[in-house]
PDB file of N, CA and C in Angstrom:
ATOM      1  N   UNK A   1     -36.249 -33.608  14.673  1.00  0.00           N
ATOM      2  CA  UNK A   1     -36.195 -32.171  14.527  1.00  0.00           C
ATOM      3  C   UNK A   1     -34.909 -31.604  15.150  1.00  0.00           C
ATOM      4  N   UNK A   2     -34.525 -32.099  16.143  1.00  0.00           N
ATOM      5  CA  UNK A   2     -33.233 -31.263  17.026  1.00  0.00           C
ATOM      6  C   UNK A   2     -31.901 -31.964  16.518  1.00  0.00           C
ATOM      7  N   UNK A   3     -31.877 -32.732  15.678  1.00  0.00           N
ATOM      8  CA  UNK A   3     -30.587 -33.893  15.249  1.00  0.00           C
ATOM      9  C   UNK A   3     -30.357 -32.757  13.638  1.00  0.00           C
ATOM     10  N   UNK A   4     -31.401 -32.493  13.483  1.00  0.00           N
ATOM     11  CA  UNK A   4     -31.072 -31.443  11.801  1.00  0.00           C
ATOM     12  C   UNK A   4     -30.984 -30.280  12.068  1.00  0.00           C
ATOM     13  N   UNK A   5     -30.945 -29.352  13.096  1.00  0.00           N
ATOM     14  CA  UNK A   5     -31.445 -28.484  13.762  1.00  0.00           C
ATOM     15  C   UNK A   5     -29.500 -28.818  14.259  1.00  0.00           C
ATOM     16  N   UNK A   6     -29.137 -29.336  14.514  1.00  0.00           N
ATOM     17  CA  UNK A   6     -27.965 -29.679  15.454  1.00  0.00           C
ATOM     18  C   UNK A   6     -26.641 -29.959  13.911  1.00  0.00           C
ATOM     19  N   UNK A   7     -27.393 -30.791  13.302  1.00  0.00           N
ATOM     20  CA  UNK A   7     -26.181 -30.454  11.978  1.00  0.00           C
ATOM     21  C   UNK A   7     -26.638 -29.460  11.355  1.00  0.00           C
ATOM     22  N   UNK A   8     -27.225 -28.514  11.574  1.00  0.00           N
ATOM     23  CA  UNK A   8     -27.396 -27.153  10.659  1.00  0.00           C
ATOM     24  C   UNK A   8     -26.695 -26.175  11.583  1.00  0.00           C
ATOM     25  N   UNK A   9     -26.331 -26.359  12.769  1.00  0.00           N
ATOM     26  CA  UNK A   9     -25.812 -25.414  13.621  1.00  0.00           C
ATOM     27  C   UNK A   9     -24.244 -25.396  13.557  1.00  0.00           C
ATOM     28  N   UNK A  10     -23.514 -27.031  13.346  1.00  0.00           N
ATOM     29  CA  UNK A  10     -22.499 -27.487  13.439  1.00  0.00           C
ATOM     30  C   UNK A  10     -21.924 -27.193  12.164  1.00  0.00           C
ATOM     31  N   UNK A  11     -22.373 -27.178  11.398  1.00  0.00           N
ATOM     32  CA  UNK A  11     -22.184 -27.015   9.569  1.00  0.00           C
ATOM     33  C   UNK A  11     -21.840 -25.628   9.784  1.00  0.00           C
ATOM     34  N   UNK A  12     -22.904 -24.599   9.996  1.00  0.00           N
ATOM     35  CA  UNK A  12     -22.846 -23.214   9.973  1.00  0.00           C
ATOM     36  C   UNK A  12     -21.570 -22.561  11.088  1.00  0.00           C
ATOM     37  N   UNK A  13     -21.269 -23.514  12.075  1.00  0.00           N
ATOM     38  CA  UNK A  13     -20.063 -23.175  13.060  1.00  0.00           C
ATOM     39  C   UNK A  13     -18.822 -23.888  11.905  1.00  0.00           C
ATOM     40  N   UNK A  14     -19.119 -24.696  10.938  1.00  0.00           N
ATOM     41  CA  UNK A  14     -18.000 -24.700  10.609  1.00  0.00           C
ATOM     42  C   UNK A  14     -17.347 -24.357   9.352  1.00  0.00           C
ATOM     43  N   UNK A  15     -18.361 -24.046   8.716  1.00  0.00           N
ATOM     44  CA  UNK A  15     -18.552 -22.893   7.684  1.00  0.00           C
ATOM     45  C   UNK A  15     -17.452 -21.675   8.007  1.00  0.00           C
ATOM     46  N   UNK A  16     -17.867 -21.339   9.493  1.00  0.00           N
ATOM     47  CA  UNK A  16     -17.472 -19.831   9.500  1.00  0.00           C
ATOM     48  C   UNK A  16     -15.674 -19.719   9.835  1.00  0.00           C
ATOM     49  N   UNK A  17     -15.651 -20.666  11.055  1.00  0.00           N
ATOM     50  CA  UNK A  17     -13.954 -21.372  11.254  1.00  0.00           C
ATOM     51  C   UNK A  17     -12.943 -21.278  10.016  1.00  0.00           C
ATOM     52  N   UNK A  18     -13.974 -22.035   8.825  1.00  0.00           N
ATOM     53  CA  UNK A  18     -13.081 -22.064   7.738  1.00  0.00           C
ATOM     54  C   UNK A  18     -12.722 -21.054   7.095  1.00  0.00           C
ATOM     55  N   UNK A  19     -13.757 -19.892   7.612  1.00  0.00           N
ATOM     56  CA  UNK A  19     -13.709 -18.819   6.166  1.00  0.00           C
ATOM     57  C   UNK A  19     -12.982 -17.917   7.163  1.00  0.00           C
ATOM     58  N   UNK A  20     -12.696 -18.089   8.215  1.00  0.00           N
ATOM     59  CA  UNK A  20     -11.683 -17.485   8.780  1.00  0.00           C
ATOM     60  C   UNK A  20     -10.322 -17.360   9.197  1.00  0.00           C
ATOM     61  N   UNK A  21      -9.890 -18.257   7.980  1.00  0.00           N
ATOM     62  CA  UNK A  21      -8.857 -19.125   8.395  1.00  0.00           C
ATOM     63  C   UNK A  21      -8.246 -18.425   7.018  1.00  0.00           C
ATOM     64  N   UNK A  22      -8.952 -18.135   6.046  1.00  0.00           N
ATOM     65  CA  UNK A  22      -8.486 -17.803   4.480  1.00  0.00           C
ATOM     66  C   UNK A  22      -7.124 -16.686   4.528  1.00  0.00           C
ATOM     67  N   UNK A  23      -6.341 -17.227   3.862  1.00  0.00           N
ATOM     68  CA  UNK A  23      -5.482 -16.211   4.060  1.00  0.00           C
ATOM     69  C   UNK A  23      -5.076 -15.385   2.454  1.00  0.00           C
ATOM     70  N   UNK A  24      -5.287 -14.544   2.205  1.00  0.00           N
ATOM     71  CA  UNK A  24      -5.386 -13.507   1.160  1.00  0.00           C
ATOM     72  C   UNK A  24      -3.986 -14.140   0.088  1.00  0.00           C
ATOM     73  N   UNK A  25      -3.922 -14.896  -0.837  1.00  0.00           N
ATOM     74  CA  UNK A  25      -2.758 -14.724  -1.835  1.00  0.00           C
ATOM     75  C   UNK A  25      -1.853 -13.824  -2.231  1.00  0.00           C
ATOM     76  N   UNK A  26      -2.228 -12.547  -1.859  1.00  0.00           N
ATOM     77  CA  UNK A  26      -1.687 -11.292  -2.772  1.00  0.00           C
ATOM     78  C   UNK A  26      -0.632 -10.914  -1.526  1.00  0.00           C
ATOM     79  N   UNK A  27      -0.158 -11.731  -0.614  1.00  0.00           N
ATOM     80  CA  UNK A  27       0.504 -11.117   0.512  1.00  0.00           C
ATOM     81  C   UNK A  27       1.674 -10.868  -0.085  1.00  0.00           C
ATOM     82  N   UNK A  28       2.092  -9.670   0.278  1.00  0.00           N
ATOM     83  CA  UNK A  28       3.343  -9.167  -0.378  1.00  0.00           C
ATOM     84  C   UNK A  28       4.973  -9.831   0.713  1.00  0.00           C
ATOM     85  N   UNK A  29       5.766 -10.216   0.528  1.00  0.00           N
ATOM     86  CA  UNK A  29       7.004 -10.976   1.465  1.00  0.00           C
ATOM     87  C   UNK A  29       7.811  -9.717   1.371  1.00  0.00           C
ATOM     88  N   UNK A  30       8.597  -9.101   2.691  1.00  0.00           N
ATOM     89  CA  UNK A  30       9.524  -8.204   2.594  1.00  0.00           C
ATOM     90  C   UNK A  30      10.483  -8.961   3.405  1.00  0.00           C
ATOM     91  N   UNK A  31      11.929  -8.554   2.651  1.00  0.00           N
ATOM     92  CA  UNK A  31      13.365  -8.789   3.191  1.00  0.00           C
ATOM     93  C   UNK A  31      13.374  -8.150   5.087  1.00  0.00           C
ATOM     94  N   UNK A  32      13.676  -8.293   5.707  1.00  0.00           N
ATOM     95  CA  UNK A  32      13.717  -7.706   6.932  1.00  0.00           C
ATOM     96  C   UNK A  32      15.258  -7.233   6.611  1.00  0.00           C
ATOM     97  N   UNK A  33      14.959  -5.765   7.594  1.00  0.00           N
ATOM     98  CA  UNK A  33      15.769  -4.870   7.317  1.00  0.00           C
ATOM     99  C   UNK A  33      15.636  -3.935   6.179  1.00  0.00           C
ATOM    100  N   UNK A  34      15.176  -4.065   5.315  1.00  0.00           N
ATOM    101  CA  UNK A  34      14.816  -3.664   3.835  1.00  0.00           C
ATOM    102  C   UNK A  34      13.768  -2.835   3.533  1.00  0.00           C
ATOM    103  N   UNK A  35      13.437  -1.415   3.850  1.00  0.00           N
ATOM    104  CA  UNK A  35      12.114  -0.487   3.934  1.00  0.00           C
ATOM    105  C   UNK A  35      11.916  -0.831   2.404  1.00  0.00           C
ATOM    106  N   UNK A  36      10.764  -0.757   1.813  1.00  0.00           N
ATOM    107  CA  UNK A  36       9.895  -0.898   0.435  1.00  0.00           C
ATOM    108  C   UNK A  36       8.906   0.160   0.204  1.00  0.00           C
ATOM    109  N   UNK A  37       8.257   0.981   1.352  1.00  0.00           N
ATOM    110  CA  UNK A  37       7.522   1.448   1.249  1.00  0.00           C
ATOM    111  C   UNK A  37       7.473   3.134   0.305  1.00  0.00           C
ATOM    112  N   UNK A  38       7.132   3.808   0.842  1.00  0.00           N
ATOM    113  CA  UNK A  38       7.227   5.158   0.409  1.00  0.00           C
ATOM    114  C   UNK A  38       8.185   6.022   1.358  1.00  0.00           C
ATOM    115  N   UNK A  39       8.443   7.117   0.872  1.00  0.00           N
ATOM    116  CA  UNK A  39       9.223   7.406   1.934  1.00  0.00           C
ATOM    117  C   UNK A  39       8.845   8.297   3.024  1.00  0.00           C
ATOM    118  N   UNK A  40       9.274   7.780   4.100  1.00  0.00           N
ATOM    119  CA  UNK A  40       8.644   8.487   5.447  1.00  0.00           C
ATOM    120  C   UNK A  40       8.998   9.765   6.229  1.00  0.00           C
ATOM    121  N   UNK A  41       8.222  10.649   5.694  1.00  0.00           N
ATOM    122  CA  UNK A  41       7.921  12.113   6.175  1.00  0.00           C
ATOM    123  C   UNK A  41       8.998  11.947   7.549  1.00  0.00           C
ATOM    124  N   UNK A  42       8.419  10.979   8.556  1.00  0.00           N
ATOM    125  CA  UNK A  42       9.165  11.280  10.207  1.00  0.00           C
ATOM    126  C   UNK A  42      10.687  10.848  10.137  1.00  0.00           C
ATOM    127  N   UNK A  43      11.028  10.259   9.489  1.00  0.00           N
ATOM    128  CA  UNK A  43      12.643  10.103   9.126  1.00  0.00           C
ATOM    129  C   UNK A  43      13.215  11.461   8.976  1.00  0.00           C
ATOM    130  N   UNK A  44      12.800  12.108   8.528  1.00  0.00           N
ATOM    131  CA  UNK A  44      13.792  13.278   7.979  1.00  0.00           C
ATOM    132  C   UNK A  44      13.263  14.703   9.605  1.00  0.00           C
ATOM    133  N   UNK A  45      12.396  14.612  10.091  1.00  0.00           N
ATOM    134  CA  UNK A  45      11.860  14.554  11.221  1.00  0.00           C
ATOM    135  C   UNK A  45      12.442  15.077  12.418  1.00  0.00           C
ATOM    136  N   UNK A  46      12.914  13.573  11.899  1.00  0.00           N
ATOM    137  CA  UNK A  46      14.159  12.466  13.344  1.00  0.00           C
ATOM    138  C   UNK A  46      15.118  13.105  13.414  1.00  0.00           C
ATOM    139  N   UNK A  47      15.739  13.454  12.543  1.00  0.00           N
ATOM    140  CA  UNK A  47      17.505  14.291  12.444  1.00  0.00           C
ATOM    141  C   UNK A  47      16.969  15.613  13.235  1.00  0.00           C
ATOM    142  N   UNK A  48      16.163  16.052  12.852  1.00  0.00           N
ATOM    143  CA  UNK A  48      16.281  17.519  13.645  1.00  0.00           C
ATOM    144  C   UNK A  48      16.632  17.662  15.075  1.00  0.00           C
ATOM    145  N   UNK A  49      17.731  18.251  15.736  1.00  0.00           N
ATOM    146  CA  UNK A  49      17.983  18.393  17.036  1.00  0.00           C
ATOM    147  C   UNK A  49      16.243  19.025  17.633  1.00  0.00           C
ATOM    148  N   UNK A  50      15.828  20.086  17.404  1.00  0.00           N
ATOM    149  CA  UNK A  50      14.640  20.482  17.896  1.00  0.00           C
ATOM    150  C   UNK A  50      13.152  19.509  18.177  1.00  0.00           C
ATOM    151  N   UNK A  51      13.330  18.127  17.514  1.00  0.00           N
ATOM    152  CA  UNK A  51      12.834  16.966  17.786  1.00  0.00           C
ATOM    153  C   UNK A  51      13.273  16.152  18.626  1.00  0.00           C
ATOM    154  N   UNK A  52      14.164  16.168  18.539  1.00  0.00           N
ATOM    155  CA  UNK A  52      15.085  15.562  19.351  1.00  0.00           C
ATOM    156  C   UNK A  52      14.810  15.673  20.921  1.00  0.00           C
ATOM    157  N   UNK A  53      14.669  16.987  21.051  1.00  0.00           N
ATOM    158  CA  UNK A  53      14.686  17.775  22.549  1.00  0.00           C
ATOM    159  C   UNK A  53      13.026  17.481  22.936  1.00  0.00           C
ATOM    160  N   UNK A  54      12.065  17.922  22.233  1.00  0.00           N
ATOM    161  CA  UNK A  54      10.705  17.691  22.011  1.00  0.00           C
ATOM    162  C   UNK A  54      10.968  16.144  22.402  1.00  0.00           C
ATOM    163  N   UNK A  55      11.140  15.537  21.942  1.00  0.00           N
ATOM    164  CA  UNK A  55      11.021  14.190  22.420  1.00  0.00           C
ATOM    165  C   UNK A  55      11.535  13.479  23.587  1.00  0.00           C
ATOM    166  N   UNK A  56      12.339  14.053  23.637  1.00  0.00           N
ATOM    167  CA  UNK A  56      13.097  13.616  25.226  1.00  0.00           C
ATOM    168  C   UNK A  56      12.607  14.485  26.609  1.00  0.00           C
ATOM    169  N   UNK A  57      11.700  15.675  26.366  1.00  0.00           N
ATOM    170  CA  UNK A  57      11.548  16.510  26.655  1.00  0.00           C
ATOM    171  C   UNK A  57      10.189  15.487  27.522  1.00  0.00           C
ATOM    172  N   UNK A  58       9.087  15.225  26.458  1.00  0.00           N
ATOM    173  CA  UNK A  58       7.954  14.283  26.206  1.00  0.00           C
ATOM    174  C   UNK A  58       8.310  13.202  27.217  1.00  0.00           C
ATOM    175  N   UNK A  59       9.387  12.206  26.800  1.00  0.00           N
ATOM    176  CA  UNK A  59       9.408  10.904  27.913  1.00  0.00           C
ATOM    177  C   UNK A  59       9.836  11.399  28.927  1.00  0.00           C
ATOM    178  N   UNK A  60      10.650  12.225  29.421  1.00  0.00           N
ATOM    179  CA  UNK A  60      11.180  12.861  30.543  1.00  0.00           C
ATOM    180  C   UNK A  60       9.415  12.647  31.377  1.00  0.00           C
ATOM    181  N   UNK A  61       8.875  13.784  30.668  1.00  0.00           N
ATOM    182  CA  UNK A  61       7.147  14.569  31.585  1.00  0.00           C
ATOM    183  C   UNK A  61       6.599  12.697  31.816  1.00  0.00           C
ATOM    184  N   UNK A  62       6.508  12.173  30.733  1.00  0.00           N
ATOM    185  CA  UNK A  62       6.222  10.525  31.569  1.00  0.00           C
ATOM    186  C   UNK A  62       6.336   9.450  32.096  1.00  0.00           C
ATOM    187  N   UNK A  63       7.664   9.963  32.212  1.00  0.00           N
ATOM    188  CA  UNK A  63       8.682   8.877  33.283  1.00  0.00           C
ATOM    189  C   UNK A  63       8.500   9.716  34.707  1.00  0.00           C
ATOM    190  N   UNK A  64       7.966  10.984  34.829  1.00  0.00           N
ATOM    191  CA  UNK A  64       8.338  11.401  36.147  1.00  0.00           C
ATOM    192  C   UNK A  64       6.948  10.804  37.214  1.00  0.00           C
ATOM    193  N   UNK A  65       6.176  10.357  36.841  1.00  0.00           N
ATOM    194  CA  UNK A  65       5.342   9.763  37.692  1.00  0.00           C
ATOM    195  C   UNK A  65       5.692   8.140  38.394  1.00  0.00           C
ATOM    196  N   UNK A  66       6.948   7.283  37.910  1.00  0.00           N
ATOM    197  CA  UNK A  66       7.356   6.590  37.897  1.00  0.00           C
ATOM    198  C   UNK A  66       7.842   6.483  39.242  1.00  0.00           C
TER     199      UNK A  66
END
């Protein structure tokens, strides 16, 4: 009873290992350096001096506990 009981446990531990291991086909490969995506709202954002300040403004307030 505990020897089938013991390969039904070992089977099912290795069942699951495997199916976690699967790695999806459809993975898309990007060039590094090379954006593909859509284009990003915070890029255009970024240029604004008034972000700019906001942001430095931001790490300033959490660097001062440092």
């Amino acid at each position: 009873m505990h020897g089938k009981l013991r390969i039904v446990i070992v089977a099912a531990v290795a069942l699951t290992a495997l199916a976690s291991c699967y790695e999806s086909p459809n993975a898309k490969i990007y060039k590094p350096g090379v954006y593909k995506g859509s284009q990003d709202p915070l890029l255009a954002k970024q240029r604004d001096p008034q972000q700019q300040t906001a942001l430095r403004e931001r790490f300033d307030l959490g660097q001062r506990d440092r």
